[in-house]
Protein backbone atom coordinates (compact mmCIF):
# COMPACT_ATOMS: atom_id res chain seq x y z
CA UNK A 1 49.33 13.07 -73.61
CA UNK A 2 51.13 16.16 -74.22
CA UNK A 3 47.71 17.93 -75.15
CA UNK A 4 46.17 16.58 -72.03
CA UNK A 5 49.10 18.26 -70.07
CA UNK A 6 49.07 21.42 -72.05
CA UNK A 7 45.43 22.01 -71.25
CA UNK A 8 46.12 20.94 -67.53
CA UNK A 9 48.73 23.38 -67.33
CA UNK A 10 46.33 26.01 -69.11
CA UNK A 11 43.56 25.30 -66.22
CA UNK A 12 45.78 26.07 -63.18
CA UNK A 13 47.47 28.82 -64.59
CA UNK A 14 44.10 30.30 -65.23
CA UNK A 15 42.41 28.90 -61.86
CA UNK A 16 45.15 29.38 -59.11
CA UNK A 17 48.97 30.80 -61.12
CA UNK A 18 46.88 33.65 -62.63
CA UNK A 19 43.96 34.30 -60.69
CA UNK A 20 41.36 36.37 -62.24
CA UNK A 21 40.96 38.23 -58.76
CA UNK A 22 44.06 37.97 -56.75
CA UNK A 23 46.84 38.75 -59.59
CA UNK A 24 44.85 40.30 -62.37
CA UNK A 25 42.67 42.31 -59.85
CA UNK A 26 39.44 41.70 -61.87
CA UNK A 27 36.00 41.39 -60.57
CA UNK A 28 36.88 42.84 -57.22
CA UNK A 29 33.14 44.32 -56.88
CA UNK A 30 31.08 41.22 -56.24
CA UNK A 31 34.38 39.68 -54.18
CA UNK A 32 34.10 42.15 -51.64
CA UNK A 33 30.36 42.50 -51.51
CA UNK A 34 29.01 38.86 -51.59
CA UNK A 35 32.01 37.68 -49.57
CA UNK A 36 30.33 38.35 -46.47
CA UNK A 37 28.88 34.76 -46.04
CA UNK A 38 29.87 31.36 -47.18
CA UNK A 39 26.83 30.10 -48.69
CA UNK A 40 26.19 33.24 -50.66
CA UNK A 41 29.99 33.49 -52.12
CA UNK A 42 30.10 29.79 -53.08
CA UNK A 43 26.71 30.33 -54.89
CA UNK A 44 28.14 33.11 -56.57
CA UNK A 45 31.00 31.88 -57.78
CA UNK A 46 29.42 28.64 -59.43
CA UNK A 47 26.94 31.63 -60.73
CA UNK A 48 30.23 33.66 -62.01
CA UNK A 49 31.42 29.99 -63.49
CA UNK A 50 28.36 29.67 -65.31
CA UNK A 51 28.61 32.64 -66.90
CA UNK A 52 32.21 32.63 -67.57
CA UNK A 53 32.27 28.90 -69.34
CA UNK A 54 28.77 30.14 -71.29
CA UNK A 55 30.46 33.59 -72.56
CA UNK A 56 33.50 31.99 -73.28
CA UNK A 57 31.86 29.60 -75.84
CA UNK A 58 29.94 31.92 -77.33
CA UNK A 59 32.80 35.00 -77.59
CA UNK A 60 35.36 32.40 -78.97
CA UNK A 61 32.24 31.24 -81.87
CA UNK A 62 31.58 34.84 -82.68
CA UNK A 63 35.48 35.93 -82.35
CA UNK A 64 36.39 33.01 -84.86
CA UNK A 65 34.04 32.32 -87.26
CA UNK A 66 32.46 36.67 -87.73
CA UNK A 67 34.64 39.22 -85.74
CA UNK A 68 38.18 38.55 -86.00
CA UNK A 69 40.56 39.20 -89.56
CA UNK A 70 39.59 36.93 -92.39
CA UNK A 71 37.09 35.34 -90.23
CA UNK A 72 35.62 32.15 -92.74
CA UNK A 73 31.90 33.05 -91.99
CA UNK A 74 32.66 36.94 -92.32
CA UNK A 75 34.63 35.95 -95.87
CA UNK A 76 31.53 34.05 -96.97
CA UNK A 77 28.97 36.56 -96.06
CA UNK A 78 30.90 39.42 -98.15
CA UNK A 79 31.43 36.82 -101.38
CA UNK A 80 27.65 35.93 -100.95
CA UNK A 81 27.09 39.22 -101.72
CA UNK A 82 29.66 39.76 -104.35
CA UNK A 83 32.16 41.73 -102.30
CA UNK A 84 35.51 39.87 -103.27
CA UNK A 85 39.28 40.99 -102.86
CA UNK A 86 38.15 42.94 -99.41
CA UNK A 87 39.97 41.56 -95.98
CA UNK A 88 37.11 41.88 -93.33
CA UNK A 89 37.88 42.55 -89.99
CA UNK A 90 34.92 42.99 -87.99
CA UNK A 91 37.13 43.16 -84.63
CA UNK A 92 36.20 46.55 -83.69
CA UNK A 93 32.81 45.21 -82.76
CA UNK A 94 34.43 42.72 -80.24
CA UNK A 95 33.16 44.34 -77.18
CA UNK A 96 29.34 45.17 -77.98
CA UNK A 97 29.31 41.67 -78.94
CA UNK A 98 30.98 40.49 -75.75
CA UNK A 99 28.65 42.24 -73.21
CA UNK A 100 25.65 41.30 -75.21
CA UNK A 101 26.94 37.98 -74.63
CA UNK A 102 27.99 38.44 -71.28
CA UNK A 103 24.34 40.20 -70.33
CA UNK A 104 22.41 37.35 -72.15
CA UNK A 105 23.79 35.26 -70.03
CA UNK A 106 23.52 36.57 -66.75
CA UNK A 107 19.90 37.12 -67.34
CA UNK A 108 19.52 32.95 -68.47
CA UNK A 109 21.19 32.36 -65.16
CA UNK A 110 18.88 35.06 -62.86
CA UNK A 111 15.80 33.37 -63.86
CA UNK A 112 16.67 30.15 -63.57
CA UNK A 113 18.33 31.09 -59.69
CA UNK A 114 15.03 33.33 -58.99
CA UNK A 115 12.72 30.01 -59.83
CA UNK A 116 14.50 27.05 -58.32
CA UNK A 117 17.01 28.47 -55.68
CA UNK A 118 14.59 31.84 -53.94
CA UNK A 119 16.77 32.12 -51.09
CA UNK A 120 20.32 32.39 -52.96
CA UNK A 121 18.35 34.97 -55.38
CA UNK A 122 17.37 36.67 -52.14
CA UNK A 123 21.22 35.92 -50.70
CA UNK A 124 22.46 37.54 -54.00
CA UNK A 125 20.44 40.63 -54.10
CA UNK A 126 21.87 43.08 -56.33
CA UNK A 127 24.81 41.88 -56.73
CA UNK A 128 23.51 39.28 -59.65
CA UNK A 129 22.52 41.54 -62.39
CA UNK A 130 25.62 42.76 -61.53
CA UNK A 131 27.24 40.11 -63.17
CA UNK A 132 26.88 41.61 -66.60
CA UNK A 133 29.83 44.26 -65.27
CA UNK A 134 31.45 41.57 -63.87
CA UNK A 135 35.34 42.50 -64.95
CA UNK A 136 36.50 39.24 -64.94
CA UNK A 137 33.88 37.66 -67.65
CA UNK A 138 34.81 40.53 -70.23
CA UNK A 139 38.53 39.75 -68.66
CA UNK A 140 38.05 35.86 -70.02
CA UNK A 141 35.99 36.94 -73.92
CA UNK A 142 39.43 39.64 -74.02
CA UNK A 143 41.91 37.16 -73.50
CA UNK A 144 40.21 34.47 -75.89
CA UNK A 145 40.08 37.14 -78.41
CA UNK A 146 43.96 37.93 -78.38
CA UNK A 147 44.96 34.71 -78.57
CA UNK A 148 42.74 34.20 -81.89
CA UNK A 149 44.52 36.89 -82.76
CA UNK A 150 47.89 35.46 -82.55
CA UNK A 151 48.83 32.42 -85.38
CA UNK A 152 51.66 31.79 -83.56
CA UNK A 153 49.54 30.38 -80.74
CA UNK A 154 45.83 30.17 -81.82
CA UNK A 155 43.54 28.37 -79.06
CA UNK A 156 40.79 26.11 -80.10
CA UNK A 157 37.38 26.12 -78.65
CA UNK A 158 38.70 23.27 -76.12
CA UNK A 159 41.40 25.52 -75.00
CA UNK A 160 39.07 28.34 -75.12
CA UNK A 161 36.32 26.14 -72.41
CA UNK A 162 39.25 25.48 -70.34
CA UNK A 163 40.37 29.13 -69.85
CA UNK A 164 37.19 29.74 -69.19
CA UNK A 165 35.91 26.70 -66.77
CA UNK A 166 39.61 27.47 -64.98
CA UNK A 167 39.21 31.38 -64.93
CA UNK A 168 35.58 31.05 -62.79
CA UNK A 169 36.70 28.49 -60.28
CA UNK A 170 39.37 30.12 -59.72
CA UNK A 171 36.88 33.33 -58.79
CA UNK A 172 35.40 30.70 -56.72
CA UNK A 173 38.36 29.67 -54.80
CA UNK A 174 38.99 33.53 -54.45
CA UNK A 175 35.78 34.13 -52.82
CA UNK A 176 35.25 30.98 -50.78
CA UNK A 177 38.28 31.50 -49.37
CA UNK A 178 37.50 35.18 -48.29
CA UNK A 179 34.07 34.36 -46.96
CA UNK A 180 35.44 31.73 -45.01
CA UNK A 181 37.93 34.51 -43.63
CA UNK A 182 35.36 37.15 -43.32
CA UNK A 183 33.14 34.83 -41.26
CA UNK A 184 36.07 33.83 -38.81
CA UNK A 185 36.85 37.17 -38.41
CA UNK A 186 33.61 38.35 -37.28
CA UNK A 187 33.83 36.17 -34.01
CA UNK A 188 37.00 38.20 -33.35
CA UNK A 189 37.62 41.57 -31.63
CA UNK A 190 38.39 44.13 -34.67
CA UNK A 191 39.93 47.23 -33.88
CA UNK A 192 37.57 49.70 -34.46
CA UNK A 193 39.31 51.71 -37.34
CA UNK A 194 39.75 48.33 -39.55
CA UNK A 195 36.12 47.20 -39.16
CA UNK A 196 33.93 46.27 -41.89
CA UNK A 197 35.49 47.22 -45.10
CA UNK A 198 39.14 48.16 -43.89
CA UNK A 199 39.49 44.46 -42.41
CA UNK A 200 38.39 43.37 -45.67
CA UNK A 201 40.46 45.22 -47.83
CA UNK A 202 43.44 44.25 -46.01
CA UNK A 203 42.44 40.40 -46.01
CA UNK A 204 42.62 40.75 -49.81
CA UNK A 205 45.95 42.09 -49.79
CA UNK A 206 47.53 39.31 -47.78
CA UNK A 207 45.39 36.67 -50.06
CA UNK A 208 46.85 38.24 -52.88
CA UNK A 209 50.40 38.43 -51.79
CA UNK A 210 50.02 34.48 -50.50
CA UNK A 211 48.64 33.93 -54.25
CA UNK A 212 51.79 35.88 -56.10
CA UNK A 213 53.74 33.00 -54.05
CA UNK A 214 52.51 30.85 -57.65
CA UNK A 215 54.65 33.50 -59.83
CA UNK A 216 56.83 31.78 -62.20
CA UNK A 217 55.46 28.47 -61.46
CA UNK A 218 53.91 28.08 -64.82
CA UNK A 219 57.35 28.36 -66.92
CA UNK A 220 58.71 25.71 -63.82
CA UNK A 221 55.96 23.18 -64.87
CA UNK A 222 56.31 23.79 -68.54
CA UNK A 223 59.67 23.06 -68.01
CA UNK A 224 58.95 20.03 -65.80
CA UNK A 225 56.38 18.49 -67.88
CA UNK A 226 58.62 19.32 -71.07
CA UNK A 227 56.23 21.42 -73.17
């Protein structure tokens, strides 16, 4: 029970206490420019999700089995080949590995978008490849990494999927929320200084302030839940 709460915890913090967009102020670049219509944002973020949950897996495999210190497969490899007594630490490889990982993944998702759903592809335009610099996905492979790093609180590859699963709807939320917003707000008269990206840019800000309202509420329900 007290996994199952720990993980819970670890999901909201990552979805809604710590957004990705609105308190770390990652992947801003596809927030502001495919937030311009419901349909296309929602698709985007389940897109961004995709990604996310699929780099996650994969950066937490490579980070824990080849690139991090004393990593068992990177130990095996070097006594395979006789090397013994030598710590590896392959960590300074970390991020080629993670946007290989990150690319390889946005391109699985493009074609499979481009062949079933033409209209989102369309909707997306370039703003899909653009997923590979997508902040918040290296943002999620980082943050996995550092806490492999650390014994005193090493994540498993279920907390690792949860961070990650939590981290892209919570990028979702972000930019549903701001579509819905930005949609509302073109029915309204704009002062003509604030149009187009000034009333967006200013939207953010207030999301972002409303979302620093979760602050602190992370040690409240550790505290509450007694972990």
């Amino acid at each position: 029970m007290e996994t199952f709460l720990s993980l819970l915890l670890l999901f909201l913090t990552a979805a809604v206490i710590n957004n990705f967009v609105l308190i770390n102020f990652v992947g801003i670049c596809p927030f502001l420019g495919v937030s311009k219509k419901l349909s296309s944002a929602f698709g985007m973020g389940l897109a961004v999700t995709f990604v996310m949950t699929i780099a996650g897996f994969l950066s937490w495999t490579f980070t824990y089995y080849i690139l991090r210190p004393d990593a068992p497969g990177t130990v095996w490899l070097f006594n395979a080949f006789g090397v013994e007594g030598v710590a590896p630490n392959l960590s300074i490889l970390s991020y080629l590995v993670y946007i290989f990982v990150i690319a390889a993944s946005v391109q699985f998702v493009e074609m499979y978008v481009k062949k079933f759903f033409p209209p989102l592809y369309k909707a997306f335009g370039v703003f899909l490849p653009l997923i590979t610099t997508n902040c918040a996905i290296l943002f999620a492979c980082l943050e996995i990494m550092k806490r492999l790093q650390d014994p005193a609180n090493l994540w498993g590859l279920t907390e690792a999927m949860v961070y990650s699963v939590g981290g892209g709807l919570g990028f979702t939320i972000a930019i549903t929320i701001m579509a819905g917003i930005r949609e509302e707000l073109e029915l309204n008269d704009i002062p003509k200084p604030f149009r187009g990206v000034g009333i967006a840019l200013l939207t953010a800000c207030i999301l972002a302030m409303a979302f620093m309202g979760f602050s602190g509420v992370n040690a409240g329900l550790s505290k509450w839940l007694g972990l």
